[in-house]
Protein backbone atom coordinates (compact mmCIF):
# COMPACT_ATOMS: atom_id res chain seq x y z
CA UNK A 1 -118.07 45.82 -54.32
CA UNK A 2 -114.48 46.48 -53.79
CA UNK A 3 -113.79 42.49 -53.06
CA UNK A 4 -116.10 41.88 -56.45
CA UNK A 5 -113.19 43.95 -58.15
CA UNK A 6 -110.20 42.70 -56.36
CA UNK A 7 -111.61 39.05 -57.57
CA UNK A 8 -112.17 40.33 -61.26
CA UNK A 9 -108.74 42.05 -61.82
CA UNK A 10 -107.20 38.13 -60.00
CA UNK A 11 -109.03 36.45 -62.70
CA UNK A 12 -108.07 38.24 -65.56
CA UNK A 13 -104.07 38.11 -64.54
CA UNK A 14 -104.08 34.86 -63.69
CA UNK A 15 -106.11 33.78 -67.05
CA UNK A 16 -104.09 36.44 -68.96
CA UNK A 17 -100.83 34.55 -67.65
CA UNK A 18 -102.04 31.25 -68.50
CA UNK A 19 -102.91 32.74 -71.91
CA UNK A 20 -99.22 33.62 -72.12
CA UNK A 21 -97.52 30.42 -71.57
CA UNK A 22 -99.69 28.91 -73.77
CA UNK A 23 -98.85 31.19 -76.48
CA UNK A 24 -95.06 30.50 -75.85
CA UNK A 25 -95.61 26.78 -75.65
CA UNK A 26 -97.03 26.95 -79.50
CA UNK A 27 -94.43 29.09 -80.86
CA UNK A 28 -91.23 27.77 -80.01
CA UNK A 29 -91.34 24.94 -82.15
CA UNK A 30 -92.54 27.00 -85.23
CA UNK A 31 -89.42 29.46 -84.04
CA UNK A 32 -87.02 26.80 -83.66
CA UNK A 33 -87.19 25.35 -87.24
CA UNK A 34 -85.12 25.77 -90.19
CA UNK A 35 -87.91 27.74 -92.01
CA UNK A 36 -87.85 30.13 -89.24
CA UNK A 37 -83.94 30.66 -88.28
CA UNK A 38 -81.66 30.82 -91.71
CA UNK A 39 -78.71 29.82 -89.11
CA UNK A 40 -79.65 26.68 -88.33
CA UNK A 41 -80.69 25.43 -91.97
CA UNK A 42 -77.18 26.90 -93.39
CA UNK A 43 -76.09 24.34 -90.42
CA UNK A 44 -77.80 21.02 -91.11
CA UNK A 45 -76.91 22.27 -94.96
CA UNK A 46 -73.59 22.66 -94.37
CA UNK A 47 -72.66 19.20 -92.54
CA UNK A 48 -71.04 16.76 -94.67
CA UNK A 49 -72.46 13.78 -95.06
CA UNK A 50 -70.86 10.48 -93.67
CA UNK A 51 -68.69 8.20 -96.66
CA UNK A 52 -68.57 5.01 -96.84
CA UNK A 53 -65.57 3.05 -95.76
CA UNK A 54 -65.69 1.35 -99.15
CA UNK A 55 -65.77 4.50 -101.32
CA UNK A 56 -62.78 6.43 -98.79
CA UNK A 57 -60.85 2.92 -99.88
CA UNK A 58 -60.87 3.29 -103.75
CA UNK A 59 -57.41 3.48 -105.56
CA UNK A 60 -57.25 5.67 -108.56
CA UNK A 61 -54.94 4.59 -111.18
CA UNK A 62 -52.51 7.08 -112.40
CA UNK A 63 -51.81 7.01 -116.33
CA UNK A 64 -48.11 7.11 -116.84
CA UNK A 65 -45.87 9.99 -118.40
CA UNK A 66 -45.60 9.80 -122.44
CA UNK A 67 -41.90 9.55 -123.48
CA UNK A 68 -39.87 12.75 -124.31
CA UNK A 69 -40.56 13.57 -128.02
CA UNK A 70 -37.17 12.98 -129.90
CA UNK A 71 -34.97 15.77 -131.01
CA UNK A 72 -34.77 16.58 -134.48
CA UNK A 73 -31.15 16.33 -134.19
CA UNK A 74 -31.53 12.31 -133.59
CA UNK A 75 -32.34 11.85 -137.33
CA UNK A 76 -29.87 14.16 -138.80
CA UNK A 77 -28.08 12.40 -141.47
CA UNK A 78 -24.69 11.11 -140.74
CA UNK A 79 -21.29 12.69 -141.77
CA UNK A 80 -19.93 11.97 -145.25
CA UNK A 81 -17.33 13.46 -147.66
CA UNK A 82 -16.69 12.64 -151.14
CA UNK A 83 -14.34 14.36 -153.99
CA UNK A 84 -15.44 17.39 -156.33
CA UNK A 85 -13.26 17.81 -158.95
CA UNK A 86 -9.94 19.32 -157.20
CA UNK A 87 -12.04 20.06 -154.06
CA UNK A 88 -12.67 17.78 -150.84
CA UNK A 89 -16.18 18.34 -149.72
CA UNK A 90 -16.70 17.46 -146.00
CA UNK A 91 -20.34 17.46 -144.90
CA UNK A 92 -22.37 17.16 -141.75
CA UNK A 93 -19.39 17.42 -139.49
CA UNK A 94 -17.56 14.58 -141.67
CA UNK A 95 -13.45 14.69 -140.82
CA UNK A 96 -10.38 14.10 -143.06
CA UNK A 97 -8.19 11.01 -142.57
CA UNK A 98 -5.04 12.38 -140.75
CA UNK A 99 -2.94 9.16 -141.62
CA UNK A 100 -1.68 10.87 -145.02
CA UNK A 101 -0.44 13.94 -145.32
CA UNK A 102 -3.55 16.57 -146.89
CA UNK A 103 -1.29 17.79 -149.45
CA UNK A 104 0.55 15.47 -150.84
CA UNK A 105 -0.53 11.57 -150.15
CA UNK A 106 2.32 10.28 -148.11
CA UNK A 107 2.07 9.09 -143.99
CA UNK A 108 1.98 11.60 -142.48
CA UNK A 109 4.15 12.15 -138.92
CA UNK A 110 1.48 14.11 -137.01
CA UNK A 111 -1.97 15.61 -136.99
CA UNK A 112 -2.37 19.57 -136.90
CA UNK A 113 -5.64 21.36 -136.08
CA UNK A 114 -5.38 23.80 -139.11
CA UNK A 115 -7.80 26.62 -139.05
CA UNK A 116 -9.67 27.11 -142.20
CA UNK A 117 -9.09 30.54 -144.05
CA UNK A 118 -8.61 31.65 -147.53
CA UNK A 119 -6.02 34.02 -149.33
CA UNK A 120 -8.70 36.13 -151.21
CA UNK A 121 -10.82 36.79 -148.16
CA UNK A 122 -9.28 39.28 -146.05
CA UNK A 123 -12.19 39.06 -143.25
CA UNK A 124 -10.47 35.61 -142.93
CA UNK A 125 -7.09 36.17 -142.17
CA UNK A 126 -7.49 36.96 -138.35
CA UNK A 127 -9.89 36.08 -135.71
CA UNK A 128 -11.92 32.84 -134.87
CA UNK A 129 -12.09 30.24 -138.00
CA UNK A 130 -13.69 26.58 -137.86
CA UNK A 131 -10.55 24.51 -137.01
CA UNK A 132 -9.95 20.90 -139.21
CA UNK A 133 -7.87 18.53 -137.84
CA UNK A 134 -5.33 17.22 -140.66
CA UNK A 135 -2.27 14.65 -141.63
CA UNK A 136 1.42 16.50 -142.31
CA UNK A 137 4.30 14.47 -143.62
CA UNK A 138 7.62 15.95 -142.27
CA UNK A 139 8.42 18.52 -145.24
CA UNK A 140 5.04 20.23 -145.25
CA UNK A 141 4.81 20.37 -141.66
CA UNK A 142 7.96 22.41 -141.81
CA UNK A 143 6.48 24.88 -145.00
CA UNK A 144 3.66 24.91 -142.29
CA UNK A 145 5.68 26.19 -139.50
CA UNK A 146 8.04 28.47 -141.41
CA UNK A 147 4.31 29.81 -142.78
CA UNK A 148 3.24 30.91 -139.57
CA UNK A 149 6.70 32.24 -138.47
CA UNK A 150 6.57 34.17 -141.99
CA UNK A 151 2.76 35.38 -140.45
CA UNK A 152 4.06 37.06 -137.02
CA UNK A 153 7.27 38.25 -138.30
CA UNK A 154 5.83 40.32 -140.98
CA UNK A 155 2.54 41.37 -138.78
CA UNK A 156 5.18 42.70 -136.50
CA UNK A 157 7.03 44.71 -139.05
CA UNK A 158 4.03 45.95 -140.81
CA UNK A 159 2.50 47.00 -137.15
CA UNK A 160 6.16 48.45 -135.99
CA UNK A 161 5.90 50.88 -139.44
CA UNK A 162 2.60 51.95 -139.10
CA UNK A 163 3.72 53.19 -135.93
CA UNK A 164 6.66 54.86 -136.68
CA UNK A 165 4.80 56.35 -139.96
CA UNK A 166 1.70 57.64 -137.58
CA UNK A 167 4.58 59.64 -135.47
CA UNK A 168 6.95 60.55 -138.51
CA UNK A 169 3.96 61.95 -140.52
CA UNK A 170 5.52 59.46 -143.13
CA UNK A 171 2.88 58.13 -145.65
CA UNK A 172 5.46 55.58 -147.58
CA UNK A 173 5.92 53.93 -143.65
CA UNK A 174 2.51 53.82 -143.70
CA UNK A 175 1.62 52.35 -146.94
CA UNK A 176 4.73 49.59 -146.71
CA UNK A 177 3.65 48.65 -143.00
CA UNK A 178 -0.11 47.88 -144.45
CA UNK A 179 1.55 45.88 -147.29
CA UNK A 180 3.50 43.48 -144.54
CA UNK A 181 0.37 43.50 -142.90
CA UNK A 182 -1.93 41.86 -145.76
CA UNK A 183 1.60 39.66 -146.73
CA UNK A 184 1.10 38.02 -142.78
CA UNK A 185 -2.69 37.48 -143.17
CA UNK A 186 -1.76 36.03 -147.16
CA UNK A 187 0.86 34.02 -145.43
CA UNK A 188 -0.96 32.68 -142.70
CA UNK A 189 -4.38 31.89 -144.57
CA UNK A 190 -2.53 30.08 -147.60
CA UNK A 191 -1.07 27.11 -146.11
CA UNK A 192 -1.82 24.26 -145.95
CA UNK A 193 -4.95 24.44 -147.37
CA UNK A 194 -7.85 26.79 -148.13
CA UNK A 195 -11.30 26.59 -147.61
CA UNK A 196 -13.71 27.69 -150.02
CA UNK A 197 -16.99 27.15 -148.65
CA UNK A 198 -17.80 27.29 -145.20
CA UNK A 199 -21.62 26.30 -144.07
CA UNK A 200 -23.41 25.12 -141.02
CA UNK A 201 -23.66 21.50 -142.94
CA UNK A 202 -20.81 21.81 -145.56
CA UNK A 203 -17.16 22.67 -146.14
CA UNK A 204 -15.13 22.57 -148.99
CA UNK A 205 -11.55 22.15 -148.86
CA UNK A 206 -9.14 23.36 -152.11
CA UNK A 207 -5.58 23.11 -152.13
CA UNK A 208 -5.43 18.85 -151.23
CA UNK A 209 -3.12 17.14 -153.32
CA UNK A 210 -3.66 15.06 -156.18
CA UNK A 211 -2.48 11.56 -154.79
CA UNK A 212 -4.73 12.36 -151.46
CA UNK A 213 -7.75 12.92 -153.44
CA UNK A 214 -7.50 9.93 -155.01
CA UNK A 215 -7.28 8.21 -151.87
CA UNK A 216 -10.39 9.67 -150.63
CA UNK A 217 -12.28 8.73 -153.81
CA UNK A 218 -10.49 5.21 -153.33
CA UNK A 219 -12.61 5.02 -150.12
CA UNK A 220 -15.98 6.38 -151.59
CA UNK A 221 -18.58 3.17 -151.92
């Protein structure tokens, strides 16, 4: 009896082992397919596929760059000046003819770069002022310097009163000091010429003489 059981429990481990590798045999194939392991289908998924040598050849035209859009400036109109009565008017950056003297027609011996200011504008006496380039004969040249020598000599009195008025307590020093004051700004912003009208695209010029206006309208088409 015992060699009946030693022969049954042989049987059933050697059929239950056999049983076994046949179960293993059957599965790995169903384990080791995409369906079954998300790793290996995100693999095959992932791998590029081959390209052609004729595609990886291809040449893609590039378009080329538009032109830079003009500035506005490019069409702005060109620089002209013309007569107004007794008035020059100079516009779009137009310039005087420095050959003839501005005030009174004749050659002139040299070109001064006048700044523009006017007598009855006192904000205009002193400081930065658009500059015009202009013809002086000989004799107004000279008015022009013994203008501006007129200018500092009595901005230095008027200055030196003020002072000694501040210190004195003396109101008269005072009030004659501001007087040679506004005389050097009158001086300085009377000669040679005054402007009347200054804009970003226009200036008018008063105080030209007769014989050089008519020039200028001589030269108008």
């Amino acid at each position: 009896m015992l060699k009946n059981r030693a022969e049954w429990i042989y049987w059933n481990v050697k059929n239950g082992a056999f049983v076994t590798s046949l179960c293993w045999k059957l599965a790995l194939p169903v384990l080791a397919s995409p369906l079954m392991n998300p790793a290996v289908e995100s693999k095959v998924e992932s791998t590029p596929s081959p390209v052609p040598a004729t595609q990886a050849r291809v040449i893609v035209p590039v378009p080329p760059e538009a032109p830079p859009a003009q500035s506005p400036a490019f069409f702005a109109p060109p620089p002209s000046r013309f007569v107004s009565g007794s008035e020059l008017v100079l516009e779009h950056g137009a310039a005087v003819p420095v050959g003839s003297c501005i005030e009174c027609g004749r050659p002139a011996c040299g070109s001064r770069a006048v700044a523009l200011r006017h007598p009855r504008q006192p904000s205009t006496w002193f400081g930065a002022r658009p500059v015009l380039e202009m013809g002086l004969c000989r004799k107004h040249r000279d008015d022009r310097s013994v203008a501006v020598a007129l200018t500092w000599s009595f901005l230095s009195i008027g200055v030196l009163l003020v002072a000694i008025g501040a210190v004195t307590f003396s109101p008269v020093s005072v009030l004659i000091g501001l007087l040679a004051i506004g005389g050097s700004g009158w001086f300085r912003a009377a000669s040679p010429v005054v402007a009347t009208l200054i804009t970003e695209t226009r200036t008018v010029i008063s105080g030209a003489g007769a014989a050089f206006l008519r020039q200028m309208e001589s030269e108008e088409p």
